[in-house]
Protein backbone atom coordinates (compact mmCIF):
# COMPACT_ATOMS: atom_id res chain seq x y z
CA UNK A 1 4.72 -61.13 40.42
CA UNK A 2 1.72 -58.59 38.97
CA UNK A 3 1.69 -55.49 40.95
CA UNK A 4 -1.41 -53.30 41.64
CA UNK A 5 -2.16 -50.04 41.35
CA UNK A 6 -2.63 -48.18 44.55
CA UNK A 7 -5.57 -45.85 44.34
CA UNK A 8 -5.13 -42.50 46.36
CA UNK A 9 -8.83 -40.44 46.03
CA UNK A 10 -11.39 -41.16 43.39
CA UNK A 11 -11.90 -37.54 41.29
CA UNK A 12 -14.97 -36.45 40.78
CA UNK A 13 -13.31 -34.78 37.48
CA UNK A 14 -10.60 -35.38 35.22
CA UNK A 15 -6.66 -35.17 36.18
CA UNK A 16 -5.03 -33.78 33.84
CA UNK A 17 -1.33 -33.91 35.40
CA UNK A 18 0.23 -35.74 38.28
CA UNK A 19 3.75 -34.45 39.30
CA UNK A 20 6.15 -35.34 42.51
CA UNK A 21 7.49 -33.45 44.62
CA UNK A 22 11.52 -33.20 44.36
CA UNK A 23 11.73 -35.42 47.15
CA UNK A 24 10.04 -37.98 46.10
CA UNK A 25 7.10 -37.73 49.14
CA UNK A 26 4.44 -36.00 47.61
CA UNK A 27 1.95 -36.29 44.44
CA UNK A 28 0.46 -32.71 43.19
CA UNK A 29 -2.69 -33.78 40.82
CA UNK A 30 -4.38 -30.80 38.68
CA UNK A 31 -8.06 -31.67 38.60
CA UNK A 32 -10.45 -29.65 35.88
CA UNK A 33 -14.48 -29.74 35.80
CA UNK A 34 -15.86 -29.35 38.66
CA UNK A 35 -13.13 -29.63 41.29
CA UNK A 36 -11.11 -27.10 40.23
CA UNK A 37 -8.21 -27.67 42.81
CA UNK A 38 -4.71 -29.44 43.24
CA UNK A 39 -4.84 -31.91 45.29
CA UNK A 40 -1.65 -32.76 47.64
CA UNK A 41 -1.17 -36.19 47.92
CA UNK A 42 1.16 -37.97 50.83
CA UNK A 43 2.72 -41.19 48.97
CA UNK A 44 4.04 -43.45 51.58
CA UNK A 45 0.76 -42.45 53.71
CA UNK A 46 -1.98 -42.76 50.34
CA UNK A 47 -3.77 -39.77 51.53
CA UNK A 48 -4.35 -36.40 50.85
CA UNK A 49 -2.72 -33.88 52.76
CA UNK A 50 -4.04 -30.37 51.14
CA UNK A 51 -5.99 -29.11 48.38
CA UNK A 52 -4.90 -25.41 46.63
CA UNK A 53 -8.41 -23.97 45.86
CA UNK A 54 -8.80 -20.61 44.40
CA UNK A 55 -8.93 -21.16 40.31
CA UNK A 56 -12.08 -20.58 38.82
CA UNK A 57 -11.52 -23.22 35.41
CA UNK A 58 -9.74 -26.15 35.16
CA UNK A 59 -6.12 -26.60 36.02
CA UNK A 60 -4.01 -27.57 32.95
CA UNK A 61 -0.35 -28.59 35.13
CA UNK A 62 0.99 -28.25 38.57
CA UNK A 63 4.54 -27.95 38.94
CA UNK A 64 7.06 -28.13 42.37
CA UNK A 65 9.73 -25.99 42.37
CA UNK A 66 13.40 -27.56 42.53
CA UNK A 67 13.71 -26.67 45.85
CA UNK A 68 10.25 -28.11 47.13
CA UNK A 69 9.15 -24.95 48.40
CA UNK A 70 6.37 -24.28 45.94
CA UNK A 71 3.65 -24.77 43.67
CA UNK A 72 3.02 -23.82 40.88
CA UNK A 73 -0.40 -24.37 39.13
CA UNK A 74 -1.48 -22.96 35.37
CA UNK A 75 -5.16 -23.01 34.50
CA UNK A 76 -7.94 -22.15 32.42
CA UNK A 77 -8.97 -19.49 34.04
CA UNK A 78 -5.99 -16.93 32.49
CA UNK A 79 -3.85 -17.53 35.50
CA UNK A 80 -0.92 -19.37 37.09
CA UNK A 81 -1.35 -19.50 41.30
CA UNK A 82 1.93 -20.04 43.05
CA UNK A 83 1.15 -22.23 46.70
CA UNK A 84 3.46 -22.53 49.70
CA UNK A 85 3.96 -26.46 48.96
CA UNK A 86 3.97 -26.48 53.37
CA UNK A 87 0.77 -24.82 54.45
CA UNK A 88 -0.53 -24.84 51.22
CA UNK A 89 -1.72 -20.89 51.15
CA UNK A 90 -1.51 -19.08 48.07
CA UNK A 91 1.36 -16.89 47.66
CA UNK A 92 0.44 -14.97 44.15
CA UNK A 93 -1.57 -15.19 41.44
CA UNK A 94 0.01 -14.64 38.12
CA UNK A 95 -2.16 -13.10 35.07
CA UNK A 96 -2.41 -13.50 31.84
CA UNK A 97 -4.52 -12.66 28.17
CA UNK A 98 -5.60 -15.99 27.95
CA UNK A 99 -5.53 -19.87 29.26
CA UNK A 100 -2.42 -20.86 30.75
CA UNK A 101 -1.21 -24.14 29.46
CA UNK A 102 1.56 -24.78 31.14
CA UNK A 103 4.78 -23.57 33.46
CA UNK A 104 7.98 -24.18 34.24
CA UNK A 105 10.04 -23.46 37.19
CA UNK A 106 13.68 -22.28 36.68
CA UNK A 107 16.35 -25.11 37.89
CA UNK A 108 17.44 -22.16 40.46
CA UNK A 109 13.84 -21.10 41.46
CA UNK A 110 14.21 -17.71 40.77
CA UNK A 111 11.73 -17.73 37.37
CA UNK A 112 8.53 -19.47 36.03
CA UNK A 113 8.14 -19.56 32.38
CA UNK A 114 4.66 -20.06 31.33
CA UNK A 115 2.63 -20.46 27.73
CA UNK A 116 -0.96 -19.00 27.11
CA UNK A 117 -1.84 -18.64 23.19
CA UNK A 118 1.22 -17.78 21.37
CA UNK A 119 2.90 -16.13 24.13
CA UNK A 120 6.02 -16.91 26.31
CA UNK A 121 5.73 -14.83 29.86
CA UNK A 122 8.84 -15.01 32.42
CA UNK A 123 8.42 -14.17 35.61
CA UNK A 124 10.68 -13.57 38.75
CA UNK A 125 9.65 -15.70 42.23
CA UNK A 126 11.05 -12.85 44.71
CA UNK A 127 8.32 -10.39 43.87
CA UNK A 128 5.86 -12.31 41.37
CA UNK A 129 6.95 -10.10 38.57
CA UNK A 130 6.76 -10.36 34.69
CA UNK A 131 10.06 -9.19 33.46
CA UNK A 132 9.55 -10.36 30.09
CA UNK A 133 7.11 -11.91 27.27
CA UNK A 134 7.65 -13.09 23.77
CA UNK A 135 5.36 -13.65 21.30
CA UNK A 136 4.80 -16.67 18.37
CA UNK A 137 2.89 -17.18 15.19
CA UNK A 138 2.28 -20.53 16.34
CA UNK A 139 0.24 -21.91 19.20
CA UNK A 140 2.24 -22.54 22.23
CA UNK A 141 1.09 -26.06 24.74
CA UNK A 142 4.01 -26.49 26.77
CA UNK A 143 7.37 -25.16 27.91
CA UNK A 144 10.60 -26.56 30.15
CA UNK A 145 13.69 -25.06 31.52
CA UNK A 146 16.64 -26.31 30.23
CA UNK A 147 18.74 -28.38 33.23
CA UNK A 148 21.37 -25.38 33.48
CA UNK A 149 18.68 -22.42 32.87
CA UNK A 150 20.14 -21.18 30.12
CA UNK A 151 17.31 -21.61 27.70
CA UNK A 152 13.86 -22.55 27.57
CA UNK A 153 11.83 -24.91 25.19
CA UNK A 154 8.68 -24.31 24.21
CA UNK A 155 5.90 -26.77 21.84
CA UNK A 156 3.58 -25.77 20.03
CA UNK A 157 0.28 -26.95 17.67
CA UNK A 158 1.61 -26.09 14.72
CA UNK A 159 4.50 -28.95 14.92
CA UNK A 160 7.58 -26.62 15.82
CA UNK A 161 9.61 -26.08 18.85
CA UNK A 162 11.12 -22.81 20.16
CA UNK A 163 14.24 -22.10 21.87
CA UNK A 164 14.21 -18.80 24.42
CA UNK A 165 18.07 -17.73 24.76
CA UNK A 166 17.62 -16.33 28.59
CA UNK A 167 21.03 -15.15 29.12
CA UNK A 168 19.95 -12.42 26.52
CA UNK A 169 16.18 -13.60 26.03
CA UNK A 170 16.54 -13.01 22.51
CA UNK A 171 13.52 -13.31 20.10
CA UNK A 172 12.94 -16.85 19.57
CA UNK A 173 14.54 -19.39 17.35
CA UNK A 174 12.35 -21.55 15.51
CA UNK A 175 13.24 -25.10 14.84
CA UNK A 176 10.65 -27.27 12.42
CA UNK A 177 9.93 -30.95 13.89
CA UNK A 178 9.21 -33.74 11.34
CA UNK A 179 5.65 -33.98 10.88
């Protein structure tokens, strides 16, 4: 039996990440161009639900925190927005030198990591504050908490990984990937 895509909206820009929400009920998609916005996505209903407008570039990656509660959205535009994933109203907006490539929620809620050139930023959820930034020599595109939130991993253009200690949030280490 061939199964068919089911087709939710038609963008009028490119989506550059889909993500579910931890219950499984929900599709965040980060649109760039001209839309700008995340949309919210109902699954078992194929409709949207809400949109999170207020970047001014495109959105790189749109993340749910564990607990459902939030969203988190990094951009072009040198920010991350954090969303009320319920009424969809935007909660902070995060700051940054340059784009934002991508975030990552800690497993217990409580932090964001997030790339943007060769920097690492943490950030605590209770206020929306940066407690702490690292810097590269290489390009960072993407970073993930590990399952226990002990460390983080970050990519980058150059071919390398980094690992962020956070009990201590030592300087990095680097680790070389085969090439």
């Amino acid at each position: 039996m061939r199964h068919h895509p089911t087709l939710f909206l038609s963008h009028s820009s490119l989506t550059h990440m889909q993500n579910w929400s931890p219950d499984g009920t929900r599709i965040s998609c980060a649109t760039s161009c001209f839309d700008m916005t995340v949309k919210i996505m109902q699954v078992n209903h194929c409709h949207r639900v809400g949109s999170l407008i207020g970047h001014d570039k495109s959105i790189f990656k749109s993340k749910w925190s564990p607990d459902g509660k939030r969203i988190a959205s990094a951009s072009m535009d040198r920010s991350i927005k954090v969303w009320n994933a319920n009424n969809y109203l935007l909660l902070a907006s995060l700051g940054h030198i340059g784009p934002v490539l991508d975030c990552s929620w800690s497993p217990d809620n409580n932090l964001i990591a997030s790339v943007s050139l060769n920097l690492v930023y943490i950030w605590e959820t209770e206020n929306y504050l940066q407690i702490a930034a690292f810097s590269s020599h290489d390009q960072l595109l993407c970073c993930s908490w590990s399952p226990l939130g002990t460390c983080i991993i970050c990519g980058s253009a150059e071919g390398s990984i980094q690992i962020l200690e956070c009990q201590s949030f030592l300087s990095p280490r680097k680790i070389n990937s085969e090439k």
